[in-house]
Each structure stands twice: as structure tokens, then as C-alpha cells.
N, C-alpha and C. Protein backbone atom coordinates (compact mmCIF):
# COMPACT_ATOMS: atom_id res chain seq x y z
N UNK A 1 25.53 -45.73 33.48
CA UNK A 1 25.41 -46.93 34.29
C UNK A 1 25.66 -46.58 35.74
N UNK A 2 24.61 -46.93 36.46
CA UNK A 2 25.35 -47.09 38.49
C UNK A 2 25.63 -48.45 38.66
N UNK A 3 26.39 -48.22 39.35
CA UNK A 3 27.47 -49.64 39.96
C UNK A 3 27.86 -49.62 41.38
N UNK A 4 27.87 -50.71 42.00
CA UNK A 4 27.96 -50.68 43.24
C UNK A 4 28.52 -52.00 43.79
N UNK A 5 29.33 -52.65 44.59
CA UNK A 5 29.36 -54.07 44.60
C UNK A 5 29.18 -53.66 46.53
N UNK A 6 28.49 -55.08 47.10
CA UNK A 6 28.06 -54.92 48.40
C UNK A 6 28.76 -56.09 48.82
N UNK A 7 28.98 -56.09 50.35
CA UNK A 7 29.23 -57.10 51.32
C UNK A 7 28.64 -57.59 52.20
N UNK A 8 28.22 -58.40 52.55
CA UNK A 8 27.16 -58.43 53.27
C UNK A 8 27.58 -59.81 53.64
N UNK A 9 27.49 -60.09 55.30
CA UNK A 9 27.48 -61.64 55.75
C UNK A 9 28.41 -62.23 54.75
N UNK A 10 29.92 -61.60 54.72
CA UNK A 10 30.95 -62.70 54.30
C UNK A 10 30.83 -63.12 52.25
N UNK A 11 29.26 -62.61 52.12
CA UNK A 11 29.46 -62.65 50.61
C UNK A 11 29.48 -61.32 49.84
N UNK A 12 29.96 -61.60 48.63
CA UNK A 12 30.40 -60.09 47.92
C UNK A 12 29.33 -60.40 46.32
N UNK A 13 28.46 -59.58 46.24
CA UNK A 13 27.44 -59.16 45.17
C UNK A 13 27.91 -57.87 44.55
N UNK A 14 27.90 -57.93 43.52
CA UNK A 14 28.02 -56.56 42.29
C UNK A 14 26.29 -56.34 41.87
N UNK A 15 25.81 -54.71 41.82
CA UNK A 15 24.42 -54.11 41.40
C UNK A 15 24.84 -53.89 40.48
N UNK A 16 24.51 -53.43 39.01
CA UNK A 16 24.46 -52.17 38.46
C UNK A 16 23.37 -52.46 37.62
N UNK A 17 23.21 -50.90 37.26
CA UNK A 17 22.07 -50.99 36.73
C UNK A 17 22.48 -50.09 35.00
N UNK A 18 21.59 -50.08 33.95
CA UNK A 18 22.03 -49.52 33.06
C UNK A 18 20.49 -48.80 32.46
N UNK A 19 20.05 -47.47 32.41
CA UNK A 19 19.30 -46.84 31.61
C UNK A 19 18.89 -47.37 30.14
N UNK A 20 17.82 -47.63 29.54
CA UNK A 20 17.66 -47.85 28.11
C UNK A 20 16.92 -46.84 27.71
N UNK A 21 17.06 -46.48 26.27
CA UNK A 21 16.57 -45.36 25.56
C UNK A 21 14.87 -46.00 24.80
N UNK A 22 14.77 -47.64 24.61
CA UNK A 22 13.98 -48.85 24.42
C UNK A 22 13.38 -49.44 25.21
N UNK A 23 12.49 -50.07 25.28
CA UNK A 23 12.17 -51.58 26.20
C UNK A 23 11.70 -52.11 24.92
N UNK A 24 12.62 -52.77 24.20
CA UNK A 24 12.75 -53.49 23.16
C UNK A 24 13.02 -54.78 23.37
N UNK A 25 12.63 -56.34 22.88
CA UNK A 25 14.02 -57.01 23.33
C UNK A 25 15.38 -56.72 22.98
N UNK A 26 15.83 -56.21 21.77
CA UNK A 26 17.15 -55.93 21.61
C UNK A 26 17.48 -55.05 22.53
N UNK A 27 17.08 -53.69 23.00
CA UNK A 27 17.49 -53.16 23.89
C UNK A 27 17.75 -53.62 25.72
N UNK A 28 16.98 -54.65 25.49
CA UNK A 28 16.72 -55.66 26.52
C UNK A 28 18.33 -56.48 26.54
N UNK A 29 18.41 -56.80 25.78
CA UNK A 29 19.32 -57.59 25.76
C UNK A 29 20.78 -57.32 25.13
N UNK A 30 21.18 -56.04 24.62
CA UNK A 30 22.30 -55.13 24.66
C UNK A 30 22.21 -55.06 26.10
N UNK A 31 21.45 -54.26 27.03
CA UNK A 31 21.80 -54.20 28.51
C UNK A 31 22.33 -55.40 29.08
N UNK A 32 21.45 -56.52 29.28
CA UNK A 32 22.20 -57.65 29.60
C UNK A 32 23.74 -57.66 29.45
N UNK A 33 24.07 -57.50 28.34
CA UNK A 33 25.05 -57.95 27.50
C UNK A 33 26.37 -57.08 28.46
N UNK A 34 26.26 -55.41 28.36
CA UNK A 34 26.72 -54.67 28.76
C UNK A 34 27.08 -54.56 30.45
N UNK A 35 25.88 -55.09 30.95
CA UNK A 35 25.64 -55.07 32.58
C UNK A 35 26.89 -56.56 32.96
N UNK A 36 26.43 -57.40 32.43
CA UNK A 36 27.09 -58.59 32.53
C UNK A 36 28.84 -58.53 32.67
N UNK A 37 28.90 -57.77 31.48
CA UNK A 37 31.07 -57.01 31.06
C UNK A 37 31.07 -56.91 32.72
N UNK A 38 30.77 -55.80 32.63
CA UNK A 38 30.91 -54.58 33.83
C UNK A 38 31.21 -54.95 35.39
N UNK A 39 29.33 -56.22 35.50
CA UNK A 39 29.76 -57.17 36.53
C UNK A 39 31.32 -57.75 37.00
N UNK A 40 31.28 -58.43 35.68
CA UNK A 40 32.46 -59.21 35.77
C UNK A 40 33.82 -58.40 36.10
N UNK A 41 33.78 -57.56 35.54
CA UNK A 41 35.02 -56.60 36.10
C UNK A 41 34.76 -56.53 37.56
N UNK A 42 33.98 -56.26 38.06
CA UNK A 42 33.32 -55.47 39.10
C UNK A 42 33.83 -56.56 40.21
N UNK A 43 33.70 -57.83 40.01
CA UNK A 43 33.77 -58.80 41.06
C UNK A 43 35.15 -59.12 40.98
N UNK A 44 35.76 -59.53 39.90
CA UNK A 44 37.08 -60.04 39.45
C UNK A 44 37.50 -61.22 39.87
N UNK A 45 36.28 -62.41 39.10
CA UNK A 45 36.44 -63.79 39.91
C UNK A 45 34.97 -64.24 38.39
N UNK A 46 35.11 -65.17 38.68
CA UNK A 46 34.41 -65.69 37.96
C UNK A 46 33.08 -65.80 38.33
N UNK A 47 32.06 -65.42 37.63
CA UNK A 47 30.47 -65.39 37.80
C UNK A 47 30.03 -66.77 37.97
N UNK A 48 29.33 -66.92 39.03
CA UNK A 48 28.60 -68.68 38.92
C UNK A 48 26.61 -68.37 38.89
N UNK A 49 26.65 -66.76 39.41
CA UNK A 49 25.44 -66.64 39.44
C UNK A 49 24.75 -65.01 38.95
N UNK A 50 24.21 -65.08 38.23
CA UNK A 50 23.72 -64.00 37.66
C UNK A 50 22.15 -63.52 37.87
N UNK A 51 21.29 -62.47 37.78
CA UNK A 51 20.12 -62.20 37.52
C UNK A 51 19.94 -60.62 37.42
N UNK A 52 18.89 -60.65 36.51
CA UNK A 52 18.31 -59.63 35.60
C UNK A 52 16.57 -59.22 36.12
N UNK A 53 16.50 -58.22 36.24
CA UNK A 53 15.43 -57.37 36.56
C UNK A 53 14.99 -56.52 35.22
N UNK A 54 14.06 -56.33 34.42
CA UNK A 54 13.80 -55.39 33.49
C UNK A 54 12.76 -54.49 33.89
N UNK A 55 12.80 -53.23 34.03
CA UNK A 55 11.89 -51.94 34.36
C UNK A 55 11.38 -51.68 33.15
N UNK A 56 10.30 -50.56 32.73
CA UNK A 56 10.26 -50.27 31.47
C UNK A 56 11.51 -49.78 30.77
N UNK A 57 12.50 -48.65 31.65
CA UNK A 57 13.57 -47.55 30.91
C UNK A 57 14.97 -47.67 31.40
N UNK A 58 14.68 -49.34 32.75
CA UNK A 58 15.85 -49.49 33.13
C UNK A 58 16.37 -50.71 33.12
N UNK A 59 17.48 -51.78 33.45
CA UNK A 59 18.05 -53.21 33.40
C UNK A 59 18.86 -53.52 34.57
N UNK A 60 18.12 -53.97 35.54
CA UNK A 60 19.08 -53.85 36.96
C UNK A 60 19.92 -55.22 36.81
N UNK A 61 21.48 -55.68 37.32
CA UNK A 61 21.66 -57.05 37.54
C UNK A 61 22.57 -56.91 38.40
N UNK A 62 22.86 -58.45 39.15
CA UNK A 62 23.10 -58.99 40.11
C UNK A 62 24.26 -60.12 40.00
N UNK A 63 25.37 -60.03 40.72
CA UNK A 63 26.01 -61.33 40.41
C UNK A 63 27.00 -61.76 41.24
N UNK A 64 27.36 -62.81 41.43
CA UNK A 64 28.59 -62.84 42.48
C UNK A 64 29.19 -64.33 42.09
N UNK A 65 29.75 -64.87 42.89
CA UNK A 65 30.53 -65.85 42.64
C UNK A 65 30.40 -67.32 43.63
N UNK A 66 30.98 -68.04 43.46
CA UNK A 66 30.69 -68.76 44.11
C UNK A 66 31.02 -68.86 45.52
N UNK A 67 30.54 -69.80 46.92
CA UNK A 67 29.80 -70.79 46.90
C UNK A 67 28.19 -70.01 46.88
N UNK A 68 28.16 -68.64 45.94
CA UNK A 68 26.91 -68.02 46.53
C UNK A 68 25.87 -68.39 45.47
N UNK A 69 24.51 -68.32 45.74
CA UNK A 69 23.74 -68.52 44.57
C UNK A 69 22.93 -67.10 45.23
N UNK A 70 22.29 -66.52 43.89
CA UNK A 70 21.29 -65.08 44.68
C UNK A 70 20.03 -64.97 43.06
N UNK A 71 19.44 -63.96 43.27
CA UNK A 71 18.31 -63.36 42.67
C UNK A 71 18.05 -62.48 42.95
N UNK A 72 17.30 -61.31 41.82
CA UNK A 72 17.40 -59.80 42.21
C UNK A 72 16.22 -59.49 41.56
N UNK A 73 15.66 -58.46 41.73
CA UNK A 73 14.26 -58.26 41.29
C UNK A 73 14.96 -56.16 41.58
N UNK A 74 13.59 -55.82 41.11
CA UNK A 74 13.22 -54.15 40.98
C UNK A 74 12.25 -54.28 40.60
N UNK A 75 11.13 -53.55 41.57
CA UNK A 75 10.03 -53.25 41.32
C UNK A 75 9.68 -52.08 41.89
N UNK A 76 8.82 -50.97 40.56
CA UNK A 76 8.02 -49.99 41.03
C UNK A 76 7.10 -49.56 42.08
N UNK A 77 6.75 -48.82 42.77
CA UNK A 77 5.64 -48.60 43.83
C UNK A 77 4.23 -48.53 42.77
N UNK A 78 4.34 -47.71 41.69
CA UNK A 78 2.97 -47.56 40.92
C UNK A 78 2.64 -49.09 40.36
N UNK A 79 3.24 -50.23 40.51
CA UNK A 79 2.53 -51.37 40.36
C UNK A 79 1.66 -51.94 41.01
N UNK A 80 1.89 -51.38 42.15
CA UNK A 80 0.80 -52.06 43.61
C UNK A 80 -0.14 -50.87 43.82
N UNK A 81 -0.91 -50.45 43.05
CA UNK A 81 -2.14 -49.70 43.27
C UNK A 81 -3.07 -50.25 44.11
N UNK A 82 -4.43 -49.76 44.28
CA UNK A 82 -5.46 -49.88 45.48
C UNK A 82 -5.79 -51.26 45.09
N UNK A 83 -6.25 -51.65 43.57
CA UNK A 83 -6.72 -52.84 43.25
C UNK A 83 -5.63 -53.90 43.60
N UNK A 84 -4.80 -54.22 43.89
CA UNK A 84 -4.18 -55.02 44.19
C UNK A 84 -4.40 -56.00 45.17
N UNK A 85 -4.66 -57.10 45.08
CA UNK A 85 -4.81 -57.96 45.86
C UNK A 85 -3.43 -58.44 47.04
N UNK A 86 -3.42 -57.91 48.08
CA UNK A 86 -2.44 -57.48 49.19
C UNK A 86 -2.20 -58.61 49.68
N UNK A 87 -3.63 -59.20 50.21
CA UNK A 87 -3.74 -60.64 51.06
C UNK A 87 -3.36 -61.50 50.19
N UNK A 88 -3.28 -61.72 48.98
CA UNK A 88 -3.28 -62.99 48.05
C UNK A 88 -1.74 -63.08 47.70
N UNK A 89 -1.16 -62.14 48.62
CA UNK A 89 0.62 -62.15 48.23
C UNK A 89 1.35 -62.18 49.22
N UNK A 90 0.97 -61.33 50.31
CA UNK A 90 1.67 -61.36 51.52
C UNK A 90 1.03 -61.67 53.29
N UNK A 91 1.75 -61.90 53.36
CA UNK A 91 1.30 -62.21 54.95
C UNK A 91 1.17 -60.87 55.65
N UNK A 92 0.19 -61.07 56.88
CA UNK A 92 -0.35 -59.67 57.34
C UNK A 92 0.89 -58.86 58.02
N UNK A 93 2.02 -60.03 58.92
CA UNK A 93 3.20 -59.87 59.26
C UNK A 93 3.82 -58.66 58.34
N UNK A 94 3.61 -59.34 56.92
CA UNK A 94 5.01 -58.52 56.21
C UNK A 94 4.23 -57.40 55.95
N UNK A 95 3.47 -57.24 55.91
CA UNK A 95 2.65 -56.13 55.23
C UNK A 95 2.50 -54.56 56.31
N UNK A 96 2.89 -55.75 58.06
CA UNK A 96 3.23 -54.52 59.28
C UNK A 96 4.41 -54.07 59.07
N UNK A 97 5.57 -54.53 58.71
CA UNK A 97 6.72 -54.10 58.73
C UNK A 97 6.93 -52.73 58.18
N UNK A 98 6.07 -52.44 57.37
CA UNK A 98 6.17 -50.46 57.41
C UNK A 98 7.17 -50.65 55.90
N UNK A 99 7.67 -52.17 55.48
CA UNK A 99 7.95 -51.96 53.92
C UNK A 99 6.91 -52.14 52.91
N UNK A 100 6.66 -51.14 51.92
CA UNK A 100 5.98 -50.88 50.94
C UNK A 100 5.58 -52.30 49.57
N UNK A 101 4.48 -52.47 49.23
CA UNK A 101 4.46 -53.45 48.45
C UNK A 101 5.70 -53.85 47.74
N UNK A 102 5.82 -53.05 46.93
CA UNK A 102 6.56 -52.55 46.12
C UNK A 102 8.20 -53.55 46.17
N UNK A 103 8.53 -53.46 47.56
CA UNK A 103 10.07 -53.48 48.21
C UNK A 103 9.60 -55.21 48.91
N UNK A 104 8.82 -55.56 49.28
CA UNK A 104 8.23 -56.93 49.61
C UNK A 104 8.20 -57.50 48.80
N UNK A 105 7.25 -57.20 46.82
CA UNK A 105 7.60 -58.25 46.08
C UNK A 105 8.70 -58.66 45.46
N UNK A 106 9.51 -57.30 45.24
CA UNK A 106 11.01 -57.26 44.91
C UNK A 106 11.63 -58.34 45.48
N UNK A 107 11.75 -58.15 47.37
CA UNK A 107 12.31 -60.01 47.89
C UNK A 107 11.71 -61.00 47.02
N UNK A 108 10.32 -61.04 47.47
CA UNK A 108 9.66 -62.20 46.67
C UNK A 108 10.12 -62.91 45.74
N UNK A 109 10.01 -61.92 44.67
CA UNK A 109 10.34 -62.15 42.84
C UNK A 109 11.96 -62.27 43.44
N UNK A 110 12.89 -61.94 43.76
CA UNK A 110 14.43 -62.59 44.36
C UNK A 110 14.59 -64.15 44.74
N UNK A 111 13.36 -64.18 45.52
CA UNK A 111 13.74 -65.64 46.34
C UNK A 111 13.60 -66.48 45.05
N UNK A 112 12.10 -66.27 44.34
CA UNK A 112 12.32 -67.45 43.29
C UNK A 112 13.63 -67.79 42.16
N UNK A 113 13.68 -66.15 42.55
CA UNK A 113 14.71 -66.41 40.57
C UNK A 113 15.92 -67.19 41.50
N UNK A 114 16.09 -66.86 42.67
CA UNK A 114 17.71 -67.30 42.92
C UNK A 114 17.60 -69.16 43.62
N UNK A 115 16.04 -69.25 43.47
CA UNK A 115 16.08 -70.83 43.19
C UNK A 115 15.91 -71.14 42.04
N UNK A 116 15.97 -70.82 40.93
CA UNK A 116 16.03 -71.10 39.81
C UNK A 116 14.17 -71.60 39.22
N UNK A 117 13.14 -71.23 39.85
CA UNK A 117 12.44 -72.02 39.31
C UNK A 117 11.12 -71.14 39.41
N UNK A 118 11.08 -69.87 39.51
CA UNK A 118 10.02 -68.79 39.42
C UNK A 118 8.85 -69.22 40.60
N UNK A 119 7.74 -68.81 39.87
CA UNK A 119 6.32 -69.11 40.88
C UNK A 119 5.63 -70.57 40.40
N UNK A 120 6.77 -70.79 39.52
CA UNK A 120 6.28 -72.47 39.18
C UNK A 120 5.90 -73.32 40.49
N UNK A 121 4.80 -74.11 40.94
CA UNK A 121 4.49 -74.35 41.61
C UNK A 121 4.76 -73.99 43.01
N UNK A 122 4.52 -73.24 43.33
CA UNK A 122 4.95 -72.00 44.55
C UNK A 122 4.11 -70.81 44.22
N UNK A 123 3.64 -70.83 45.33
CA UNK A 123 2.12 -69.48 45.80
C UNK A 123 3.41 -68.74 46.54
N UNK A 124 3.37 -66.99 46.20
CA UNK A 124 3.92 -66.58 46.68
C UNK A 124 3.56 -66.09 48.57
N UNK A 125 2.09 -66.56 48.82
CA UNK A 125 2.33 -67.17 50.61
C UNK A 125 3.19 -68.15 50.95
N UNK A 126 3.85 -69.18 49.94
CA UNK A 126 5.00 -70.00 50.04
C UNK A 126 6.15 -69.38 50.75
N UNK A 127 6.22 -68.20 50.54
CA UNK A 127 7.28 -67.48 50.78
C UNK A 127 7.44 -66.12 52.06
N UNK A 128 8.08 -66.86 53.09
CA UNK A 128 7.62 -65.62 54.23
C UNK A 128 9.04 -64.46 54.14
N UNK A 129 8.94 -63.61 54.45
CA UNK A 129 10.06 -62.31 54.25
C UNK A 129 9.95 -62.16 56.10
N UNK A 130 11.26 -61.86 56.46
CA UNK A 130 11.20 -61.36 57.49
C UNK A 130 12.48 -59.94 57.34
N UNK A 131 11.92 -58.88 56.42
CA UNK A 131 12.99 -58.29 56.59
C UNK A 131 13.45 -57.07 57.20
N UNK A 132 13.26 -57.16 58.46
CA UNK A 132 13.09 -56.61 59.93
C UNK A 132 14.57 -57.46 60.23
N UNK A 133 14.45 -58.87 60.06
CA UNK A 133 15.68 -59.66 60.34
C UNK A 133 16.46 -59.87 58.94
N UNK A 134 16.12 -59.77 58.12
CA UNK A 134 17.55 -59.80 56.67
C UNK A 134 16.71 -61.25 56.09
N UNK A 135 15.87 -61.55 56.47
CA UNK A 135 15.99 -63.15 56.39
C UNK A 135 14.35 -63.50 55.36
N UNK A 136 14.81 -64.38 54.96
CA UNK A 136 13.32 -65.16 53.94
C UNK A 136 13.59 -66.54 53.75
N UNK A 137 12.51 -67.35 54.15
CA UNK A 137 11.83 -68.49 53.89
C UNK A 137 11.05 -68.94 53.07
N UNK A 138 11.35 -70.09 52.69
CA UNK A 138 10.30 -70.73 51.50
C UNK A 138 9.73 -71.75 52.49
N UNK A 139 8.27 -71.94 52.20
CA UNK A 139 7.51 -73.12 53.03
C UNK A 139 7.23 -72.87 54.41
N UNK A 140 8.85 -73.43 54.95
CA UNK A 140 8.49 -73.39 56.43
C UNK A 140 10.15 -72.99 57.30
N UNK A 141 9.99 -72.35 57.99
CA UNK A 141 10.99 -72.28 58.79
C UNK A 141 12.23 -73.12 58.96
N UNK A 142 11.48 -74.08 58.63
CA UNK A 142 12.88 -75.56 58.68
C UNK A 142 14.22 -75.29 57.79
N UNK A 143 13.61 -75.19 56.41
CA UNK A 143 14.84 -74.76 55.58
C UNK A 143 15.35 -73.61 56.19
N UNK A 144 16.40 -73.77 55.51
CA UNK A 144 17.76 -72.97 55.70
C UNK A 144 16.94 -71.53 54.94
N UNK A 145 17.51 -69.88 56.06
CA UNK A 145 17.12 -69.16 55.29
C UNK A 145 18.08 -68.20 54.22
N UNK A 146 17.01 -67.22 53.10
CA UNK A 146 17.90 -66.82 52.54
C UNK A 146 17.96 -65.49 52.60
N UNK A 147 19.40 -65.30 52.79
CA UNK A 147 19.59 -63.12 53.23
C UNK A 147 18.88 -61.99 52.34
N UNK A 148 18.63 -61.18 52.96
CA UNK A 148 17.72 -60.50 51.58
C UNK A 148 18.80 -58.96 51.85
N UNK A 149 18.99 -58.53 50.89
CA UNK A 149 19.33 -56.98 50.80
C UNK A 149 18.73 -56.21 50.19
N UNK A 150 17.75 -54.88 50.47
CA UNK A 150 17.05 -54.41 49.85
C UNK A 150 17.79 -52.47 50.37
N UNK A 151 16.86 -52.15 48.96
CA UNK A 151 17.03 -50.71 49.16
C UNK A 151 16.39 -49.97 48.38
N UNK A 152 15.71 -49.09 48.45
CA UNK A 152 15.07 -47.69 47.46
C UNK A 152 15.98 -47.40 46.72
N UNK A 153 15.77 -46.90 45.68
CA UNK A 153 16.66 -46.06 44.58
C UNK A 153 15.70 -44.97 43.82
N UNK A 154 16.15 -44.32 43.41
CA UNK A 154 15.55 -42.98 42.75
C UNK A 154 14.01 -43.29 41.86
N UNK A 155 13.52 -42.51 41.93
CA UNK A 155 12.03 -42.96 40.94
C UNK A 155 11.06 -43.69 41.94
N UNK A 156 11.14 -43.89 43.21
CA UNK A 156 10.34 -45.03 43.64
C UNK A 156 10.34 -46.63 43.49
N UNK A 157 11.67 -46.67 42.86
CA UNK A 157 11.98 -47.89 42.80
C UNK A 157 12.41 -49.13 43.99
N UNK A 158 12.31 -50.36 44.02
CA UNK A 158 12.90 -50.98 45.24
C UNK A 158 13.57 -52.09 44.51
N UNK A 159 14.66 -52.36 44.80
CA UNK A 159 15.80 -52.98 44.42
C UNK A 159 15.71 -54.52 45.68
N UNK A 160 15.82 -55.92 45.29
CA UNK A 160 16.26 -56.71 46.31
C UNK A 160 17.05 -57.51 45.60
N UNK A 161 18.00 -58.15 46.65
CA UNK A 161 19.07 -59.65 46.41
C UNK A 161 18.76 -60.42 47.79
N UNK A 162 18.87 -61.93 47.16
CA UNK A 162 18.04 -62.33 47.94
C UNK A 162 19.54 -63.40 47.64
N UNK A 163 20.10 -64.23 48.64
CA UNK A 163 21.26 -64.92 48.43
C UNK A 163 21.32 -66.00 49.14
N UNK A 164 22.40 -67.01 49.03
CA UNK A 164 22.61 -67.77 50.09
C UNK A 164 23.77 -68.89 50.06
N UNK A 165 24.37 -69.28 50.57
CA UNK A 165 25.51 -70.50 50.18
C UNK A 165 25.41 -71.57 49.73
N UNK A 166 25.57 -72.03 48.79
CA UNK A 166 25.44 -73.39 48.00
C UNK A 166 26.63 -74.42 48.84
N UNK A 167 27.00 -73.75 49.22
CA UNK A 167 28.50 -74.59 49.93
C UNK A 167 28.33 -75.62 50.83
N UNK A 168 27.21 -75.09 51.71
CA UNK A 168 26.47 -76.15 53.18
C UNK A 168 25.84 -76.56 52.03
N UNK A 169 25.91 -77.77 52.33
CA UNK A 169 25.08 -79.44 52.01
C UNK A 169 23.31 -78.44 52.27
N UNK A 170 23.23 -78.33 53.28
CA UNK A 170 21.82 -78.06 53.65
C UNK A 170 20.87 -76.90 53.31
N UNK A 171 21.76 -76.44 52.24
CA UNK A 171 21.55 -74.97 51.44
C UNK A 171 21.37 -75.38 49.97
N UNK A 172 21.85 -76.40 49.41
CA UNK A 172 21.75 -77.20 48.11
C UNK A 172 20.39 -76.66 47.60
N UNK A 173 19.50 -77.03 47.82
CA UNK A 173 18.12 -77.43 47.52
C UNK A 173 17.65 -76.24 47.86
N UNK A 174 18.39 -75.52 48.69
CA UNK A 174 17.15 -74.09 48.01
C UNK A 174 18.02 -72.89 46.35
N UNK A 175 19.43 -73.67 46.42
CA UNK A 175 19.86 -73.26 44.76
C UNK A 175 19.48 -73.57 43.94
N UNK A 176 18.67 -74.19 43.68
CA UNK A 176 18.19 -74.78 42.46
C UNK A 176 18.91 -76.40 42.44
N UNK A 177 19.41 -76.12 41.34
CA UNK A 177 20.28 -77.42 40.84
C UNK A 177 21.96 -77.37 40.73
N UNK A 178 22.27 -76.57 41.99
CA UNK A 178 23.44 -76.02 42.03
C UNK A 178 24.10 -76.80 42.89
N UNK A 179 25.11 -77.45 42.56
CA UNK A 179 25.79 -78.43 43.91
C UNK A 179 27.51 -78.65 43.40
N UNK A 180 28.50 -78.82 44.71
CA UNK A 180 29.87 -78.49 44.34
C UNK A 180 30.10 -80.18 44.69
């Protein structure tokens, strides 16, 4: 297992990730199981928010506590081959920033899970990345934005957490259905 817990802007997130010998669901979900313990040690506070990434051979997760809500994604570079439709996902903006598909949908696939509600009605042009500045938007600028932390890891992989405070009133509604 790698483990790592980060700080970032006043909130504290636990990574780790755990190798599978499967991409089974049971093996799927022993990792969960295992990643989850570990977390929890890792933070030493009670989990209010969790998320899971599955690779073919790996189980990345994410978690922290409250007033934070987040989402985490890992995604490969060999997923975004030539055929890939580039324009139908990202803005030309994000696509200058010199980060790799790969590490762009990773935010992406973050922002939704850590609103709780996927690409369910939401085009991922819904979603602008600015992560030159740390920062991502859903819609429009108006909302409140949410921090992104990203990074490479071994294999060509790109790792993101995408977070934000449930605590401000005006942050509610991009947690999902999360309110104190």
C-alpha cells in the first residue's frame, strides 16, 4: 500500500492507494475495505467523506473529514489515445495548460464524484479546470470554486482531489446533499 495524507488550504486529505493481484469485484471491494481501515487511521477523526478510483491492477482513495466534502479520480494516459474526442471534453483553455488529458479528466471525474452526482445531467464542458490556479468550476464562475490537487504517480498515472467546504452556507450546493 502507498499512503500519504496532504494539506492543502487549511484542509487535511489522506491518498492511499492499494495494488490488486484481480480487477474482480471482490478484489474491488477487499481494497475498498482495506484502503478505508488505513484512511481512517491515517486522519484520526472521523470520515464524513470518502472516494474510490478503480485502475485495472490498482484502488486509489481519498478521504477527510469534515467541514470538507472532496472526490478523487486516477486516470491513465493510454486512455486518451488519438481517437479521442478532445473538444467534446475540454475547453481549448485547459487543453493549453501543458496538462495531459489524462490529469484534466482525473479533475473532471473529481469534481463530479465530490458532488455526489456523476455526469448525470452535466456535460463535462459544464465543468471548467483552471489548474494553473488550483481551482475548478461547475457552470459558471459564480459558484463557489473547488480546489483541485493533482499529481503524476508511477506508470503514467494522474491522480486528482478535487475538495471544498461544506461549512460556508454558499458551498452547500456544490456538496451534494451535505449540510451542517
Amino acid at each position: 500500500m502507498a499512503f500519504r495524507v496532504i494539506v492543502e488550504d487549511g484542509s487535511i486529505f489522506a491518498i492511499a492507494s492499494l495494488r490488486r493481484a484481480a480487477d474482480t469485484p471482490v478484489a474491488r471491494s477487499s481494497a475498498k475495505g482495506s484502503l478505508l481501515r488505513e484512511l481512517q487511521c491515517m486522519l484520526e477523526q472521523e470520515i464524513t467523506a470518502v472516494s474510490f478510483s478503480h485502475l485495472p491492477e490498482e484502488t486509489w482513495a481519498a478521504a477527510t473529514a469534515a467541514p470538507w466534502c472532496l472526490g478523487m479520480d486516477a486516470a491513465h494516459d493510454s486512455e486518451f489515445g488519438p481517437d479521442f474526442p478532445l473538444g467534446k471534453v475540454f475547453h481549448p483553455r485547459e487543453l493549453a495548460t501543458g496538462h495531459p488529458p489524462a490529469a484534466l479528466w482525473a479533475m473532471k471525474e473529481a469534481v463530479v464524484k465530490a458532488r455526489g452526482c456523476g455526469f448525470d445531467g452535466l456535460n463535462p464542458l459544464d465543468i471548467t479546470l483552471r489548474p494553473d490556479l488550483g481551482l475548478a468550476w461547475i457552470c459558471d464562475r459564480e459558484n463557489p470554486p473547488f480546489h483541485i490537487w493533482s499529481r503524476r504517480q508511477e506508470g503514467n498515472i494522474w491522480i486528482a482531489v478535487v475538495y471544498a467546504s461544506f461549512e460556508k452556507k454558499e458551498n452547500r450546493s456544490l456538496c451534494g446533499n451535505k449540510t451542517r
